[in-house]
Protein backbone atom coordinates (compact mmCIF):
# COMPACT_ATOMS: atom_id res chain seq x y z
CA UNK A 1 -69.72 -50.38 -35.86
CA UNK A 2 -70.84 -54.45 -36.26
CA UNK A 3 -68.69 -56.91 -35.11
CA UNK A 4 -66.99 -58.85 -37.79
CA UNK A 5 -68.93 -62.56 -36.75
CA UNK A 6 -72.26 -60.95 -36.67
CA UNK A 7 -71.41 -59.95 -40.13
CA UNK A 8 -70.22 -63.68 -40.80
CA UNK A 9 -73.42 -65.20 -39.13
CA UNK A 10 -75.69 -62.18 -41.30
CA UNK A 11 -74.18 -63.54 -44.52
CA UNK A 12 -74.66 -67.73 -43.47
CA UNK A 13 -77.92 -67.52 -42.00
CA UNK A 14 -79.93 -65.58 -45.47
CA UNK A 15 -78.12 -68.29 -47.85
CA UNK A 16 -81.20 -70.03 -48.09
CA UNK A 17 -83.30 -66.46 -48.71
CA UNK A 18 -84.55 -66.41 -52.57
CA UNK A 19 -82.41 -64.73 -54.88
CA UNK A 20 -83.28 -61.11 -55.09
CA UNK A 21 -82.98 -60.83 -51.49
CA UNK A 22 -79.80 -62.33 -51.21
CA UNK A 23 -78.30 -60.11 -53.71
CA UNK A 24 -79.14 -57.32 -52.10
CA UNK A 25 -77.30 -58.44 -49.08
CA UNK A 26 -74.58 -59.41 -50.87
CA UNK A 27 -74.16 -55.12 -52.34
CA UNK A 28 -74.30 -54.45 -48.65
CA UNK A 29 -71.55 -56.28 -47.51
CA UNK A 30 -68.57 -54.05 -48.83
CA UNK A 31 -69.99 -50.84 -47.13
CA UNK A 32 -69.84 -53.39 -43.86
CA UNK A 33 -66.83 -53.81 -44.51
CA UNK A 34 -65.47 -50.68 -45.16
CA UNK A 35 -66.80 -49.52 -41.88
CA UNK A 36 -64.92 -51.78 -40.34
CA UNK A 37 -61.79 -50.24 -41.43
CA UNK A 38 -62.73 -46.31 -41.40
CA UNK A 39 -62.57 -45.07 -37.65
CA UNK A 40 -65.49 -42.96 -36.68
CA UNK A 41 -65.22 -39.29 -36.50
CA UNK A 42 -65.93 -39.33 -32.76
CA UNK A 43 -62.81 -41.82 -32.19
CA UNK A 44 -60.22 -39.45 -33.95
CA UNK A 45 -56.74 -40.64 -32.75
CA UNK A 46 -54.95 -37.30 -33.88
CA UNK A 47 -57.30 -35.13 -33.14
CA UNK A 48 -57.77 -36.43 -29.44
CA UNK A 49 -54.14 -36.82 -28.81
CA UNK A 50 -53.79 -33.40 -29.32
CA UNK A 51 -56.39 -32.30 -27.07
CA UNK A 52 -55.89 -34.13 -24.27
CA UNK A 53 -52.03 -33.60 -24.28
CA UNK A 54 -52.83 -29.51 -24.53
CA UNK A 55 -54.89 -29.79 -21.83
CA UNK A 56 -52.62 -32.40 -19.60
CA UNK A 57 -50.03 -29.42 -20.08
CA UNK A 58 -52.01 -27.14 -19.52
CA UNK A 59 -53.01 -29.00 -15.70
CA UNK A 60 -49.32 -29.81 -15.46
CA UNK A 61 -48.16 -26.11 -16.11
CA UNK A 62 -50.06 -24.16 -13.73
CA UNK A 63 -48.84 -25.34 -10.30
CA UNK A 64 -45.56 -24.48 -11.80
CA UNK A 65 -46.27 -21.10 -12.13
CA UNK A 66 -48.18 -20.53 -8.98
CA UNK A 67 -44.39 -22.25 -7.31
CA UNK A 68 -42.39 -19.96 -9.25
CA UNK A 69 -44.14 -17.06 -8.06
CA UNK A 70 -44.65 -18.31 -4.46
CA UNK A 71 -40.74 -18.44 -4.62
CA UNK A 72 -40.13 -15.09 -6.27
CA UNK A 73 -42.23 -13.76 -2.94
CA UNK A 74 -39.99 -15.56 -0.69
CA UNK A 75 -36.92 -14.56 -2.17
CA UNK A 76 -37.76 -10.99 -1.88
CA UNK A 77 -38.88 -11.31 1.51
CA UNK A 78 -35.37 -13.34 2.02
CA UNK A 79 -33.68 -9.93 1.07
CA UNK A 80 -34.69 -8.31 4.12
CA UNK A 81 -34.83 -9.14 7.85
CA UNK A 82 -37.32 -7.69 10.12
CA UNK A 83 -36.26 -7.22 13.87
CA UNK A 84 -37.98 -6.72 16.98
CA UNK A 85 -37.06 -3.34 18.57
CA UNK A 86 -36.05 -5.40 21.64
CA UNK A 87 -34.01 -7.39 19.72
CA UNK A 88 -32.26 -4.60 17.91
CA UNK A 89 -31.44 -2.65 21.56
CA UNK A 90 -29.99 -6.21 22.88
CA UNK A 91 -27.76 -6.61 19.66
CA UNK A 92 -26.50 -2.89 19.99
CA UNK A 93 -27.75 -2.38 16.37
CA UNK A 94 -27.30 1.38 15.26
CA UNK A 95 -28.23 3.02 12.09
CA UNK A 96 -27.26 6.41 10.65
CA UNK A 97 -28.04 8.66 7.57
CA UNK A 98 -24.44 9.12 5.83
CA UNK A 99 -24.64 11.52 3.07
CA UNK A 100 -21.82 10.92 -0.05
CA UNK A 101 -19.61 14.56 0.39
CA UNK A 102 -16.70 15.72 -1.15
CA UNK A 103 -13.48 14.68 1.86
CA UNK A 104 -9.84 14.74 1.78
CA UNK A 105 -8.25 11.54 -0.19
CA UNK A 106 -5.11 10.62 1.58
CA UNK A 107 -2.20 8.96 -0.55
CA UNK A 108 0.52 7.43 1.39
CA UNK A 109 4.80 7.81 0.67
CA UNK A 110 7.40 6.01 2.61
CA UNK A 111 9.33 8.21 4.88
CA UNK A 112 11.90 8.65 7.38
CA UNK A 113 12.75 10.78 10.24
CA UNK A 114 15.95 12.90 10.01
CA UNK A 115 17.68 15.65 12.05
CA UNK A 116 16.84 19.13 11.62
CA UNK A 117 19.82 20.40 9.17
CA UNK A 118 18.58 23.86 10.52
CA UNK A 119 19.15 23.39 14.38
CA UNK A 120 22.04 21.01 14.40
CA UNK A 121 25.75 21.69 15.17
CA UNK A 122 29.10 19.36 13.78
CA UNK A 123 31.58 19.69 16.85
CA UNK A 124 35.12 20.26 14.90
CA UNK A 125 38.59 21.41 15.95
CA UNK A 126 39.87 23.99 13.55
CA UNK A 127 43.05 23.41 13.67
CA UNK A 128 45.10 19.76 13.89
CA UNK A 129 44.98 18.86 17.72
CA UNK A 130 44.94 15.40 19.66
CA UNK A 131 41.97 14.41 21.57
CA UNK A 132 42.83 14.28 25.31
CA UNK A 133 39.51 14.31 27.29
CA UNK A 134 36.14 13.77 26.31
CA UNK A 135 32.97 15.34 28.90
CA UNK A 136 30.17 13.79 27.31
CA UNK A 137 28.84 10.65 25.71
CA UNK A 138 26.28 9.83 22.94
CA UNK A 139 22.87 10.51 23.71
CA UNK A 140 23.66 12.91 26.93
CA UNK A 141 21.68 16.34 26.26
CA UNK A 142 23.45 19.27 26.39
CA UNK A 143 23.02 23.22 27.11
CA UNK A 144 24.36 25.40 25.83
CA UNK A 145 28.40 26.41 26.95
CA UNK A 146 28.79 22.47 28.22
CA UNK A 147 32.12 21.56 27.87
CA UNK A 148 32.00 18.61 25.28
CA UNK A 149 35.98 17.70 25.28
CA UNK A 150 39.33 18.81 25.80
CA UNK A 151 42.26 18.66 23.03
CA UNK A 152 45.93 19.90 22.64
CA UNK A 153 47.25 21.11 19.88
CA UNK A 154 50.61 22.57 18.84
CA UNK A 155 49.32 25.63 16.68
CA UNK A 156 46.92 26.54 19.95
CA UNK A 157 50.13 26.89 21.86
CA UNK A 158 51.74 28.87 19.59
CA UNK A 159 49.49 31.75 19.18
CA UNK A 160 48.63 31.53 22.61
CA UNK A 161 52.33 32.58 23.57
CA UNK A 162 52.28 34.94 20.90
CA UNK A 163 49.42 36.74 22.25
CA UNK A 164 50.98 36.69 25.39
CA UNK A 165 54.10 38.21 23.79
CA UNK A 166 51.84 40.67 22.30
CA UNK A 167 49.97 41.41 24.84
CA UNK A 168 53.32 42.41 27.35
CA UNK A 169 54.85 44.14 24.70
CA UNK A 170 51.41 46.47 23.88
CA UNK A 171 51.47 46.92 27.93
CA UNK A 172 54.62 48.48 27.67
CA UNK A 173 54.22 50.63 24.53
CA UNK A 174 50.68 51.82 25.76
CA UNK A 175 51.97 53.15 29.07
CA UNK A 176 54.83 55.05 27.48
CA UNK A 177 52.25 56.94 24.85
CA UNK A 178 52.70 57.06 21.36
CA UNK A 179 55.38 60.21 21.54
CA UNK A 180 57.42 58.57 23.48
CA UNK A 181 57.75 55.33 22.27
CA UNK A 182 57.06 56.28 18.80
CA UNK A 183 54.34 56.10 16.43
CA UNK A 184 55.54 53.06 14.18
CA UNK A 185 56.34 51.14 17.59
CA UNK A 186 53.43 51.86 18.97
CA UNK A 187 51.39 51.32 15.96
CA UNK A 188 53.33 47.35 15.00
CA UNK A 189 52.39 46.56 18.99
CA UNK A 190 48.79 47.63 18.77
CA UNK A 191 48.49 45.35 15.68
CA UNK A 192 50.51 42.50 16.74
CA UNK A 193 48.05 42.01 19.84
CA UNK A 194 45.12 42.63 17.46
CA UNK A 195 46.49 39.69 14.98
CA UNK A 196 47.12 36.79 17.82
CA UNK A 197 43.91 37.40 19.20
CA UNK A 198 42.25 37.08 15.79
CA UNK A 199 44.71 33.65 15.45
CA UNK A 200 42.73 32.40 18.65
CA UNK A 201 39.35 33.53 18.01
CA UNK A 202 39.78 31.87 14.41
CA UNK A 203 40.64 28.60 16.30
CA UNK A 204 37.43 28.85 18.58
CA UNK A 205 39.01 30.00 21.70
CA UNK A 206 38.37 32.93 24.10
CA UNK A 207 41.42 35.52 23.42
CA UNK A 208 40.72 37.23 26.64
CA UNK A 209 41.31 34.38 28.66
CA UNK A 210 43.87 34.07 31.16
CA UNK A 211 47.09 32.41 29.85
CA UNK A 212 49.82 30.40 31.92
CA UNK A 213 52.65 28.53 30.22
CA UNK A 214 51.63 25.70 31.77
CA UNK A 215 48.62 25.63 29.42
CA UNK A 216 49.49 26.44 26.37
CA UNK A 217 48.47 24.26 23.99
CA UNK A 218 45.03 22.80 25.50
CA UNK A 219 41.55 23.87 24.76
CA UNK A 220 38.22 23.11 25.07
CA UNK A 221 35.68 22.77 22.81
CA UNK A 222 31.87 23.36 24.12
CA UNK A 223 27.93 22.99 23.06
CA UNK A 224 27.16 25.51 20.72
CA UNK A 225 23.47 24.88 21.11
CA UNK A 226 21.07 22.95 23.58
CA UNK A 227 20.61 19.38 22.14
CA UNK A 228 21.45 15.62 21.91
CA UNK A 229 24.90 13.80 21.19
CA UNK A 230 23.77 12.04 18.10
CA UNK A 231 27.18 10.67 17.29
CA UNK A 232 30.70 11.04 18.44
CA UNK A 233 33.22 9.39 15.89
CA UNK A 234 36.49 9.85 17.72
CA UNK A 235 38.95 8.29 20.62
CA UNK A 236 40.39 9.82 23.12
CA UNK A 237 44.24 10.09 22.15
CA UNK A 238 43.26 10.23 18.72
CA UNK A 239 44.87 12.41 15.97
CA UNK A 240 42.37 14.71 14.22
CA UNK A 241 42.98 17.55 11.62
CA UNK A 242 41.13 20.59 10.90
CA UNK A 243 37.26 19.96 10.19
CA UNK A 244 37.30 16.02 11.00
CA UNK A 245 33.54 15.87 12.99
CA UNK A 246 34.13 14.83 16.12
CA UNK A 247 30.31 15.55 17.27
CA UNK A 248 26.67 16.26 16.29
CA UNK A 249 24.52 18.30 18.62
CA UNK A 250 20.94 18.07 17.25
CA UNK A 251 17.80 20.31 18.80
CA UNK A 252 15.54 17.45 18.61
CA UNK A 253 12.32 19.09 19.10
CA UNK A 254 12.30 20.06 15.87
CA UNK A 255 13.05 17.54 13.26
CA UNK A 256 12.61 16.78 9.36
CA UNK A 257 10.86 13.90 7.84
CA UNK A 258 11.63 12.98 4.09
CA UNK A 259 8.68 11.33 1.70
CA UNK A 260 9.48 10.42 -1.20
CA UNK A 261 6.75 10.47 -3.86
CA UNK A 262 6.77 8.34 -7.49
CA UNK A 263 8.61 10.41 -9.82
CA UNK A 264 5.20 10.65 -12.09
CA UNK A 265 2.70 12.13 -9.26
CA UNK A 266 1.22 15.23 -9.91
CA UNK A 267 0.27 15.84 -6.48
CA UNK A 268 -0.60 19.29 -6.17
CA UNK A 269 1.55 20.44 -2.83
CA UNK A 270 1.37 23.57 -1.00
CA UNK A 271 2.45 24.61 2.84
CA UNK A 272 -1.54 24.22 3.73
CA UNK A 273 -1.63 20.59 2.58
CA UNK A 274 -2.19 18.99 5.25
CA UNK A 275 -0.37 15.63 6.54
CA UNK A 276 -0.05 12.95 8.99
CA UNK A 277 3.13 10.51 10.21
CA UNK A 278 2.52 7.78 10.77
CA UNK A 279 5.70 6.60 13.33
CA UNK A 280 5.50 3.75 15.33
CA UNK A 281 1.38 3.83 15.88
CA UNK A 282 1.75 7.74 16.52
CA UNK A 283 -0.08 9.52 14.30
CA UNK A 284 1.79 13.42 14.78
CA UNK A 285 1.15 16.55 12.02
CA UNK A 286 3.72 17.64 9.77
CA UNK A 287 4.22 20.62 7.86
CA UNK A 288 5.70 21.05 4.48
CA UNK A 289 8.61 23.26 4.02
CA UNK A 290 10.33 22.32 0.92
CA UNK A 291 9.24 20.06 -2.04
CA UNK A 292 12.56 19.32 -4.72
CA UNK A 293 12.32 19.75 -7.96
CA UNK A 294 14.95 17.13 -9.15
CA UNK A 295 14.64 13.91 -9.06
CA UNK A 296 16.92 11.24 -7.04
CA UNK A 297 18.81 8.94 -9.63
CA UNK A 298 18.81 6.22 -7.39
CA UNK A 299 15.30 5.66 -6.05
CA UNK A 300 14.05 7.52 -8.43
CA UNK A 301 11.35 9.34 -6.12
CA UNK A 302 10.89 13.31 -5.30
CA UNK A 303 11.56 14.13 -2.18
CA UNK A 304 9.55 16.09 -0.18
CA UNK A 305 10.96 17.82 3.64
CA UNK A 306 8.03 17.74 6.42
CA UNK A 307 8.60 20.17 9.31
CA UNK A 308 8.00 18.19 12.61
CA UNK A 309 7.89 19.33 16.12
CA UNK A 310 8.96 16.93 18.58
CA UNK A 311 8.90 18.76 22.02
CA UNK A 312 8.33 15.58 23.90
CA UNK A 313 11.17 13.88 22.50
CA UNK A 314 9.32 10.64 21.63
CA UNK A 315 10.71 10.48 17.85
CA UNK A 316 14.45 10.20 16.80
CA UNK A 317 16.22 10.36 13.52
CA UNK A 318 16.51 7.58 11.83
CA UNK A 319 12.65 6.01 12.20
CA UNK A 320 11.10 5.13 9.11
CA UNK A 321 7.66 6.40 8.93
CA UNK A 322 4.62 6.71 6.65
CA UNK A 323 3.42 10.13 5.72
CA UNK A 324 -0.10 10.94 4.58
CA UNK A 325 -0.75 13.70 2.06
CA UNK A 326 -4.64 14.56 1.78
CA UNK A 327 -6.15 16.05 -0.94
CA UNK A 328 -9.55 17.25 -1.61
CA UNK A 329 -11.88 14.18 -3.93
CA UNK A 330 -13.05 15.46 -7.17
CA UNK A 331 -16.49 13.87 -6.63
CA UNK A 332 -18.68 13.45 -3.31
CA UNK A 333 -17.82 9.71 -2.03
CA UNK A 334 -19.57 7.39 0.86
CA UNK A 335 -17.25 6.98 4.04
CA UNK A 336 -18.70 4.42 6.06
CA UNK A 337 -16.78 2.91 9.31
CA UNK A 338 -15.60 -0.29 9.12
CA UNK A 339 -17.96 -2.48 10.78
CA UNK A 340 -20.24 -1.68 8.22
CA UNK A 341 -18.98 -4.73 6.18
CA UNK A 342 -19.88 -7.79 6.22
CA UNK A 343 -19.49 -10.66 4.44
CA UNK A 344 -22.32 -12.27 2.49
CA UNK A 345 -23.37 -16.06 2.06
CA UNK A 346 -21.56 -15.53 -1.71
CA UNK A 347 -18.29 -13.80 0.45
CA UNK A 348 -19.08 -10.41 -1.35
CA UNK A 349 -19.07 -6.92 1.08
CA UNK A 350 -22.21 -6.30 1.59
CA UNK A 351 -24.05 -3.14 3.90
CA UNK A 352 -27.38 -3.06 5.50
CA UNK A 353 -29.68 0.04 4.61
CA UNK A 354 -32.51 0.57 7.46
CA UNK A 355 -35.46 0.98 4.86
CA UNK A 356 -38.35 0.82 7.51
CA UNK A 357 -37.98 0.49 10.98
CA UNK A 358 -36.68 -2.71 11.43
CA UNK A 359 -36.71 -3.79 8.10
CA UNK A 360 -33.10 -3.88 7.11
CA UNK A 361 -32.22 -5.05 3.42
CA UNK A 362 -28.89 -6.05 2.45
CA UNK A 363 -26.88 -4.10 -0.51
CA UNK A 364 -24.17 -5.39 -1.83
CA UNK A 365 -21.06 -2.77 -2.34
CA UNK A 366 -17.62 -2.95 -3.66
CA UNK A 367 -14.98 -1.76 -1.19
CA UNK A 368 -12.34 1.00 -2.12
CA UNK A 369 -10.14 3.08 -0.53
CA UNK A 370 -9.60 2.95 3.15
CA UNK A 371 -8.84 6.12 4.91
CA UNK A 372 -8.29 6.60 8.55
CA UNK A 373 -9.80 9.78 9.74
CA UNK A 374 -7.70 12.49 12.24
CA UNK A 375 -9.11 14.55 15.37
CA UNK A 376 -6.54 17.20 15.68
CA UNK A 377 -5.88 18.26 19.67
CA UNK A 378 -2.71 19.58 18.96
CA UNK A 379 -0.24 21.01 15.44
CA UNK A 380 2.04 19.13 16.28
CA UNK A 381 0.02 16.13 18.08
CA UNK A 382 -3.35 14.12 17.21
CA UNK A 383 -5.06 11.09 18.34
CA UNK A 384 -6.00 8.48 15.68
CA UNK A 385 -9.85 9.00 14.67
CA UNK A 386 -11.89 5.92 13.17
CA UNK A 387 -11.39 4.27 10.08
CA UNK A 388 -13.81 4.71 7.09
CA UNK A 389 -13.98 2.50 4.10
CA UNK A 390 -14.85 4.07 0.71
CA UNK A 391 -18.06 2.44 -1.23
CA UNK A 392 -19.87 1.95 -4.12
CA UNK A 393 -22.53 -0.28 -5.20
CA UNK A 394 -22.03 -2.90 -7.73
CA UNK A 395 -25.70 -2.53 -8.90
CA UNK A 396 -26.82 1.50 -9.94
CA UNK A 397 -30.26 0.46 -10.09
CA UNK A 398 -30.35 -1.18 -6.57
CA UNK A 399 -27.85 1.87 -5.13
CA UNK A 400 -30.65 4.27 -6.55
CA UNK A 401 -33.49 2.03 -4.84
CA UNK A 402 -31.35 2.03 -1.61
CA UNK A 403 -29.76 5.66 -1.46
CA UNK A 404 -27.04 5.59 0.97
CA UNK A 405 -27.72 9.63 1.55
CA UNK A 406 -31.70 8.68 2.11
CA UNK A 407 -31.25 5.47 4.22
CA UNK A 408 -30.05 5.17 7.63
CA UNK A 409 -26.85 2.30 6.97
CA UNK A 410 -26.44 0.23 10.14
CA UNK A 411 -22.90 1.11 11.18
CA UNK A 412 -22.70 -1.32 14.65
CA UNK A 413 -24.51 -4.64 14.64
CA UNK A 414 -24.34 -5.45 11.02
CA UNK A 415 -22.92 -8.97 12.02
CA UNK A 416 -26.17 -9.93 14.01
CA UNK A 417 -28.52 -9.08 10.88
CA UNK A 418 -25.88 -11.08 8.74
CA UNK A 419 -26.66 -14.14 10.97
CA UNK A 420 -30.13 -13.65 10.88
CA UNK A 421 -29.91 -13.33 7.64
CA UNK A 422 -28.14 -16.50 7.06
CA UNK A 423 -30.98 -18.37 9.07
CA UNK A 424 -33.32 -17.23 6.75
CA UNK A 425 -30.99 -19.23 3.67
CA UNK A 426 -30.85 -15.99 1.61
CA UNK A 427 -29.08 -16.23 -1.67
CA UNK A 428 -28.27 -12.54 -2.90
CA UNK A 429 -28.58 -13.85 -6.49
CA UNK A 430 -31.38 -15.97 -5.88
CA UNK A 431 -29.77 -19.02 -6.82
């Protein structure tokens, strides 16, 4: 393309030229001209924009991609931390195959300890007397035939002195035989002494006792059973009637515990279900022996009677307690002990599956149920085993990648890998 003053200086210097020659200059000006004004092809502002932007993005979008994908490699190798097997022995880190198996789910009722109806004895005078001595106190164990108190009573003294009576006068017609004294007299005197020592034995008393006048009247009431003085509601010099409890002897090493389920459960009981108390941080086996079939109006609960044996004494009525029913799971579950769990960067559980040696990779789980397993030494006595948390992964693709029942889970040490872990800035989302 010319310059527009070479054009200029073309068109001045040939005005002198002759005529023909300086029209013919003159026809070639406008195609100067429009040259001036047409781009050439090879300068084509579109066209070149176009390429060289294409191919700037093209320059600019390739070390993006090779960054993404450097940092898709680091994050996976961020999802797992490889240890030394020196470092694993100093960190105590232990792994273990736990296989997902059907166990026994336990579901947990309020309860409390109560006296055993079955082996307990109410202390009661049987006819109205007056308290005049007690032997014993509450909470003193007794055999047995103890003597528990002493009381007088008016109605004692009377058919003691008519057995007495009775007793003389039945002497007397005995020793003179039936022909001589007569049938009907000897017959009224054998049943006279039969009927005042039915009177005494009715109050409690031993009709072949020994009887002075001097006393008539007072009787003692003893331990009808072996057991504890759980409560003595009386005074001495007090007034009672017939039937007023005075005492309650209780055989304590046997006792009753009462759960109380939710009206709705549709626990399945039986007497083989088994279950745990849980009284005072001892964990002791109970038995079922009766399950009602109403339901209380107040609490609105069933109530269900445990069997307990207490031979060492160490529970009382009147604890409250927590009883454990377990029942078989529907469905296999994963137990795994609590140290397991660990807290991510993102505070979700997480567990640690062993899927090389010494490459552990962190799964994230949800936590469920937490159930506290039992070593049974004794029926009536066990010692508390470890505690298992129930799991399941929030992922089904990554829990099928990472079988819990084909991986050994870490189950002691899991904190060290999580700090590890956390040194190595792993994001479990890849944020």
């Amino acid at each position: 393309m010319l310059p527009l003053y070479s054009v200029n200086k073309l068109f001045s210097d040939n005005q002198s030229d002759n005529k023909p020659a300086m029209a013919q200059r003159l026809m070639l000006t406008p195609i100067l001209l429009l040259a001036l004004v047409l781009p050439l092809p090879g300068y084509a502002g579109d066209g070149h924009d176009h390429e060289h932007a294409s191919s700037q993005n093209q320059t600019l979008s390739e070390p993006g991609k090779e960054y993404e994908h450097e940092q898709d490699e680091h994050n996976d190798n961020e999802n797992s931390v490889h240890l030394s097997a020196e470092q694993i022995q100093q960190a105590g880190i232990i792994s273990r195959i736990i296989p997902a198996e059907k166990t026994d789910i336990p579901l947990r009722a309020p309860a409390e300890i109560r006296a055993n109806g079955y082996r307990s004895f109410v202390v009661s005078p049987r006819v109205d007397s007056v308290v005049i001595t007690r032997h014993v106190a509450l909470g003193d164990h007794v055999q047995p035939g103890q003597p528990l108190l002493t009381l007088f009573s008016e109605g004692v003294a009377s058919a003691q002195a008519e057995l007495r009576s009775a007793r003389s006068e039945w002497q007397r017609v005995k020793n003179l035989g039936k022909n001589a004294a007569g049938a009907a007299r000897y017959n009224q005197a054998e049943n006279t002494l039969a009927a005042a020592r039915a009177r005494l034995t009715a109050y409690g008393l031993n009709a072949d006792a020994e009887l002075t006048p001097a006393s008539f009247g007072e009787y003692q009431l003893t331990a009808q059973t072996a057991g504890l003085v759980l409560s003595d509601d009386f005074q001495q010099g007090q007034r009672v009637t017939a039937g007023s409890a005075l005492m309650q002897i209780t055989d304590e090493t046997t006792l009753w515990a009462e759960a109380r389920l939710p009206a709705e459960s549709e626990l399945h009981l039986t007497r083989d279900t088994r279950v745990m108390l849980n009284v005072a941080g001892l964990n002791i086996s109970a038995q079922i022996s009766h399950e009602s079939h109403t339901i209380d109006p107040l609490t609105r609960t069933r109530i269900v009677r445990l069997t307990v044996e207490n031979p060492d004494h160490r529970l009382h009525p009147g604890l409250f307690a927590s009883a454990d029913f377990y029942t078989r799971s529907e469905n296999p579950i994963t137990l795994v002990p609590e140290t397991a769990l660990v807290r991510g960067s993102d505070g979700d559980w997480q567990i640690f599956i062993e899927s090389t040696p010494g490459e552990f990779s962190a799964l994230e789980v949800e936590r469920g149920r937490t159930i506290r397993t039992i070593q049974t030494t004794e029926r009536t006595t066990s010692n508390a085993g470890e505690i298992l948390i129930e799991i399941s992964s929030k992922d089904s693709a990554a829990l099928s990648e990472y079988s819990v029942s084909q991986y050994p889970i870490v189950v002691a040490g899991a904190f060290f890998i999580a700090s590890e872990q956390a040194k190595g800035g792993f994001d479990p989302h890849n944020h």
